[in-house]
C-alpha atoms as a PDB file:
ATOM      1  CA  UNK A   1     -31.657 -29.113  -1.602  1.00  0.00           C
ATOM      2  CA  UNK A   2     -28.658 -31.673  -2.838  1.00  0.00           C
ATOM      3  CA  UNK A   3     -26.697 -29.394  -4.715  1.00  0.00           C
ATOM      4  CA  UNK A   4     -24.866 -26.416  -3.056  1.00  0.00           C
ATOM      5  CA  UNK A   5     -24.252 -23.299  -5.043  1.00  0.00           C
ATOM      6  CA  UNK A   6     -22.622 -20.114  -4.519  1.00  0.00           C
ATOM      7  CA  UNK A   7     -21.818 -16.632  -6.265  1.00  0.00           C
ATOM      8  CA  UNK A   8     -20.168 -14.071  -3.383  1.00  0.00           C
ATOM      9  CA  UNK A   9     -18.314 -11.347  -4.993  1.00  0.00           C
ATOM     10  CA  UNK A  10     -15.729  -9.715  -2.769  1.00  0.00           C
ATOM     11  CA  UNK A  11     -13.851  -6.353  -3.181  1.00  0.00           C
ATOM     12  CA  UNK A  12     -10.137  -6.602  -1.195  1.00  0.00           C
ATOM     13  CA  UNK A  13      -8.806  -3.819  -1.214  1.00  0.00           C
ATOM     14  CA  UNK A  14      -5.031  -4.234   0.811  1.00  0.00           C
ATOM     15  CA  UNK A  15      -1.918  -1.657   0.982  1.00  0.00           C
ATOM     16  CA  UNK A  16       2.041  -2.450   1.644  1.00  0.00           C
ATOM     17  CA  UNK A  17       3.435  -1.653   4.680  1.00  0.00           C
ATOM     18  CA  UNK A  18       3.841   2.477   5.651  1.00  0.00           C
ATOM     19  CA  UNK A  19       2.453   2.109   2.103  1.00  0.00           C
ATOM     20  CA  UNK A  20       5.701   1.495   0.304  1.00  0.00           C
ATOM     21  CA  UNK A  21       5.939   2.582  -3.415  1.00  0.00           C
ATOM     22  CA  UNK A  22       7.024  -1.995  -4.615  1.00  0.00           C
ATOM     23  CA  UNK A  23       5.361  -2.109  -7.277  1.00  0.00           C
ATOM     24  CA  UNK A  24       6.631   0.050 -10.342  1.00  0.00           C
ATOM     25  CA  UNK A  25       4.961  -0.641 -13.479  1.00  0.00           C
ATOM     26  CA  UNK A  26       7.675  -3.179 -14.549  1.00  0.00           C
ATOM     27  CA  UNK A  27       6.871  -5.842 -11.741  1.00  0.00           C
ATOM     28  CA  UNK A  28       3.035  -4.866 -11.360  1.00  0.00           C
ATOM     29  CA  UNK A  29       1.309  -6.634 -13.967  1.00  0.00           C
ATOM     30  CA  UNK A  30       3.535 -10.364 -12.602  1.00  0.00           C
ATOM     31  CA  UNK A  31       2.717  -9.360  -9.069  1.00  0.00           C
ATOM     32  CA  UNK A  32      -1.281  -9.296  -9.672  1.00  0.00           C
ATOM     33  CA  UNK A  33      -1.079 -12.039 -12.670  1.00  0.00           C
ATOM     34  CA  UNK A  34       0.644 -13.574  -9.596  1.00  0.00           C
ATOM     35  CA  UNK A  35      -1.824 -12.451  -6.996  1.00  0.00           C
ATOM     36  CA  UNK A  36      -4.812 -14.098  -9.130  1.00  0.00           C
ATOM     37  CA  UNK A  37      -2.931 -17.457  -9.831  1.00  0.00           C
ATOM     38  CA  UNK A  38      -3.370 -17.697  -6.477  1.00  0.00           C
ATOM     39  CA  UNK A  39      -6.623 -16.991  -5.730  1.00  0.00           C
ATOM     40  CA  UNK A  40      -7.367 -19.043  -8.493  1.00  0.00           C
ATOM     41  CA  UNK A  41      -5.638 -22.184  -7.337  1.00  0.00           C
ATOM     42  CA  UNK A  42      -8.044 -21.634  -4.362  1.00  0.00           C
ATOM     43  CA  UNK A  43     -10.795 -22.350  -6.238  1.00  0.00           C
ATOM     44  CA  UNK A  44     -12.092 -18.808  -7.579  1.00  0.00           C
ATOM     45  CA  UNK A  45     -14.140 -18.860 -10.793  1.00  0.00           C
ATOM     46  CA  UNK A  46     -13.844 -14.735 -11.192  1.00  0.00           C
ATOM     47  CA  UNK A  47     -10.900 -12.740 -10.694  1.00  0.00           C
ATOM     48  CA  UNK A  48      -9.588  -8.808 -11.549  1.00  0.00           C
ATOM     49  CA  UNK A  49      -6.793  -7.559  -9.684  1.00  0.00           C
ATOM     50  CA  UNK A  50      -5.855  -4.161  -9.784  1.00  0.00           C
ATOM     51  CA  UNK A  51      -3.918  -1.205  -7.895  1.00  0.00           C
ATOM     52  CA  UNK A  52      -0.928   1.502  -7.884  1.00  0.00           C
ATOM     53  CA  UNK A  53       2.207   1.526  -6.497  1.00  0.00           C
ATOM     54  CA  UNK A  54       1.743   1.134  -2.824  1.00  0.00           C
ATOM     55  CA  UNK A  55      -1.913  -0.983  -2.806  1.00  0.00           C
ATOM     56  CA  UNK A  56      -3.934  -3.241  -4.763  1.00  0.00           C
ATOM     57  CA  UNK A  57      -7.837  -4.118  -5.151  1.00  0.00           C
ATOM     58  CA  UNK A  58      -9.338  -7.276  -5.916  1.00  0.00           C
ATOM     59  CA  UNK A  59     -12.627  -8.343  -7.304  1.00  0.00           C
ATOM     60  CA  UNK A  60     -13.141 -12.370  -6.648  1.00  0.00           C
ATOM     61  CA  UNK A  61     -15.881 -14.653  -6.557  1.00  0.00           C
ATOM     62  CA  UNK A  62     -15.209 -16.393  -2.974  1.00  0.00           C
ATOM     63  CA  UNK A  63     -17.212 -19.594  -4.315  1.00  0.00           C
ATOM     64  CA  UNK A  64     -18.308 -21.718  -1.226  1.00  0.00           C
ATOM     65  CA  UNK A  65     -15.043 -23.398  -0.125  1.00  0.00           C
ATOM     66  CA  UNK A  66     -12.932 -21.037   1.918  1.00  0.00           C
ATOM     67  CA  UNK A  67     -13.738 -18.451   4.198  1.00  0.00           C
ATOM     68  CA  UNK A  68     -12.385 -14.837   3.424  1.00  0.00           C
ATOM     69  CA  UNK A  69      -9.571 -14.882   6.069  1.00  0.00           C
ATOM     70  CA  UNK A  70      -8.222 -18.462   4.408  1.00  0.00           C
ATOM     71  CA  UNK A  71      -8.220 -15.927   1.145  1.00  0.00           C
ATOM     72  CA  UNK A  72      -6.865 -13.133   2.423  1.00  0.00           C
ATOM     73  CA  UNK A  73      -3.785 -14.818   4.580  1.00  0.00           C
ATOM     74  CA  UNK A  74      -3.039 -16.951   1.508  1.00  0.00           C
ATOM     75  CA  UNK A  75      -2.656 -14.368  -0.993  1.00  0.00           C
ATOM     76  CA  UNK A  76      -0.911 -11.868   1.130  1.00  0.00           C
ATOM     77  CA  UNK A  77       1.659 -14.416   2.436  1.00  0.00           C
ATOM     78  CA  UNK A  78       2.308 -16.021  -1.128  1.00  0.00           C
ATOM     79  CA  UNK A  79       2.649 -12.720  -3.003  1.00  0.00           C
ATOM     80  CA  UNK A  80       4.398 -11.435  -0.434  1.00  0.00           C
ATOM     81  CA  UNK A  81       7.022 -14.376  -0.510  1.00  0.00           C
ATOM     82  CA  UNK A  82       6.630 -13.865  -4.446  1.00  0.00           C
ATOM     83  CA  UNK A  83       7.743 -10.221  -4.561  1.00  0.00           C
ATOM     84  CA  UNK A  84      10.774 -11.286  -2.515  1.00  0.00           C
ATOM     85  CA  UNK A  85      12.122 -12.748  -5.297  1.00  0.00           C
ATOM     86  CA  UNK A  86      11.722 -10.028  -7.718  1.00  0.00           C
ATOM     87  CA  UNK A  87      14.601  -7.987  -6.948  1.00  0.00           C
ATOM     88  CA  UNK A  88      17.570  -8.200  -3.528  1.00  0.00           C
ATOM     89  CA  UNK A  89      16.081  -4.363  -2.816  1.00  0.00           C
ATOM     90  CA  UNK A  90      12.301  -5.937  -2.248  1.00  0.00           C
ATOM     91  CA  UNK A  91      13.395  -8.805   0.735  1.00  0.00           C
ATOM     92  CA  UNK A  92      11.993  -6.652   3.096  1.00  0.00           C
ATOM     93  CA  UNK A  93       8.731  -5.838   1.711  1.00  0.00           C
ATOM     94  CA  UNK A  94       5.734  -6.728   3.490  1.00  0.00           C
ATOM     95  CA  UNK A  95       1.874  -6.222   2.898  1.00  0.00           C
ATOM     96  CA  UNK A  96       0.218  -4.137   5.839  1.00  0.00           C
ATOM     97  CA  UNK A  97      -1.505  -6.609   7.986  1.00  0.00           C
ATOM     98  CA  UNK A  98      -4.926  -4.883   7.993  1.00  0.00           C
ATOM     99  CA  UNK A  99      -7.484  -5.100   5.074  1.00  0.00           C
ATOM    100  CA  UNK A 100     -10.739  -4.117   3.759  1.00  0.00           C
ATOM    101  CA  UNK A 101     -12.990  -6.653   2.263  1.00  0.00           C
ATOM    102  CA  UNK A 102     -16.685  -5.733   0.597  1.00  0.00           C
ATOM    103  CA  UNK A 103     -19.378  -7.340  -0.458  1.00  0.00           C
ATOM    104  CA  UNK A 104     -19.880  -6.317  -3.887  1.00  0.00           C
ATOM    105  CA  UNK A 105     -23.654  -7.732  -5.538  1.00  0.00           C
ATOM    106  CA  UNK A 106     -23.504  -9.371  -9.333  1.00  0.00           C
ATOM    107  CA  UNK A 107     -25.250  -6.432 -10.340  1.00  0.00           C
ATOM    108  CA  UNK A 108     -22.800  -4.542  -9.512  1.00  0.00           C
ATOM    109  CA  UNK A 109     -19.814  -6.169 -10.717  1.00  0.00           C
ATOM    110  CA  UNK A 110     -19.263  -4.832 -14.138  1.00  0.00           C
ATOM    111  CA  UNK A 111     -18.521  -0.993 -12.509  1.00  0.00           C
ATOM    112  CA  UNK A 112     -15.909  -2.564  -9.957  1.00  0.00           C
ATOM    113  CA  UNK A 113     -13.872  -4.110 -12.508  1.00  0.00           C
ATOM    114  CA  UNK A 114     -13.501  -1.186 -13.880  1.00  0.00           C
ATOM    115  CA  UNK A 115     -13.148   0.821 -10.947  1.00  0.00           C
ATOM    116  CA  UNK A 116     -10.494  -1.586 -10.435  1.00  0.00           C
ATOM    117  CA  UNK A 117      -9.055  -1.260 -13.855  1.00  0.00           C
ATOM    118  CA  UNK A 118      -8.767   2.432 -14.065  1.00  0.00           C
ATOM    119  CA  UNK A 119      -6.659   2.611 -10.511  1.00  0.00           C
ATOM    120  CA  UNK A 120      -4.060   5.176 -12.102  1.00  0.00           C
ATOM    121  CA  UNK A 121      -6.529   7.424 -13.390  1.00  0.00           C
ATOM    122  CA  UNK A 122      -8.079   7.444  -9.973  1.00  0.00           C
ATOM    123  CA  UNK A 123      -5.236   8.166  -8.145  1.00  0.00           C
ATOM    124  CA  UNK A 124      -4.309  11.132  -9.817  1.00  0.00           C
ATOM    125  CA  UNK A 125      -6.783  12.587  -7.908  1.00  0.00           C
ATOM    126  CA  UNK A 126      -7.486  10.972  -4.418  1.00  0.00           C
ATOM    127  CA  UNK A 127      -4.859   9.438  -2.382  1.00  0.00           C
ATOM    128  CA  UNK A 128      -5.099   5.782  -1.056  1.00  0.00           C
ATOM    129  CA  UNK A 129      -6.280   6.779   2.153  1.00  0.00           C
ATOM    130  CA  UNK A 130      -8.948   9.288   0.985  1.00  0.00           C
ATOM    131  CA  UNK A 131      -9.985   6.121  -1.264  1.00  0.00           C
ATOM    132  CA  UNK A 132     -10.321   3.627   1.755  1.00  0.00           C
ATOM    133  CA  UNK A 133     -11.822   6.204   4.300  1.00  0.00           C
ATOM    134  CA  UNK A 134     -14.450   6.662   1.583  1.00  0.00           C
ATOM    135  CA  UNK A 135     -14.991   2.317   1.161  1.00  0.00           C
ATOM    136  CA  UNK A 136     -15.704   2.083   5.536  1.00  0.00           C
ATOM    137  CA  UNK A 137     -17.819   5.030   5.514  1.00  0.00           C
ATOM    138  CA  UNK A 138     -20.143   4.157   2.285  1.00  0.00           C
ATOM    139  CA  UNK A 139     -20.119   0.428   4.137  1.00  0.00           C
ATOM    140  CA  UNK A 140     -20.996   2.193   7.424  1.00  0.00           C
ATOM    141  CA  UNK A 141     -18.081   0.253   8.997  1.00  0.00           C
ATOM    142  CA  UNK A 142     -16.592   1.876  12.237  1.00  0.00           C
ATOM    143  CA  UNK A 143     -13.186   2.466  12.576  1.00  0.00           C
ATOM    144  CA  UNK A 144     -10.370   4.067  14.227  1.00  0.00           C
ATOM    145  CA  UNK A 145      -8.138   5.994  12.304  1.00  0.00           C
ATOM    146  CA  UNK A 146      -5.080   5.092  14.867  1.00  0.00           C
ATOM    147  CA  UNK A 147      -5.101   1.740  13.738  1.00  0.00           C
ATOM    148  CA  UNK A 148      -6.353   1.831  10.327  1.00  0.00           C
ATOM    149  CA  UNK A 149      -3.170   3.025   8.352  1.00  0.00           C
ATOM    150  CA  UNK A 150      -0.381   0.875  11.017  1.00  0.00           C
END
């Protein structure tokens, strides 16, 4: 086959550090328009970002190019570094180092974006880490809860 092709839909879903409350609606929408650019630059044809104030989620097309580490260590460090410069009471911030990253199919995509879109409505009823206890166990993924939340 002489052409290579590629459609691998991702769900990210990553939380600040000790879940810290950064990103108040003022700075939210340039910190995902942000968090996108980036993902974009990296070659990915589909993006929706999306989240509350302590943890975002991210639907992406992964293409063929880059493994998902390469995506998730870019974006964290640049929007970390990005948020930085937002305001002197953010140079601290940090993203938690742990993430969750699911395989999401095409026919599926439509109700994860707006999953993703509706985060605030969500979270008036189920806390972050109800949310992602929920994403390992539908996956079946194992985990440890000493390590999970850092």
């Amino acid at each position: 086959m002489p052409q290579s092709l590629s459609q691998l839909y991702v769900h990210l879903i990553f939380s600040t550090k000790d879940r810290f409350p950064f990103s108040k609606d003022d700075i939210r929408d340039r910190v995902h328009a942000y968090l996108a650019s980036v993902l974009r630059e990296m070659g990915a044809p589909f993006v929706v970002v999306g989240g509350v104030d302590d943890h975002v989620h991210v639907l992406f097309d992964m293409g063929r190019i880059h493994p998902a580490k390469d995506f998730v260590e870019k974006v964290k460090r640049e929007t970390s570094k990005f948020v930085k410069t937002l305001r002197p009471n953010l140079d601290k911030f940090y993203w938690q180092r742990g993430y969750g990253i699911f395989s999401v199919s095409s026919t599926h995509r439509d109700s994860v974006v707006a999953y993703i879109e509706n985060q605030e409505e969500h979270h008036r009823a189920t806390t972050f880490q109800e949310e992602y206890r929920d994403f390992l166990k539908r996956y079946g993924i194992a985990f440890d809860e000493r390590y999970v939340w850092e």
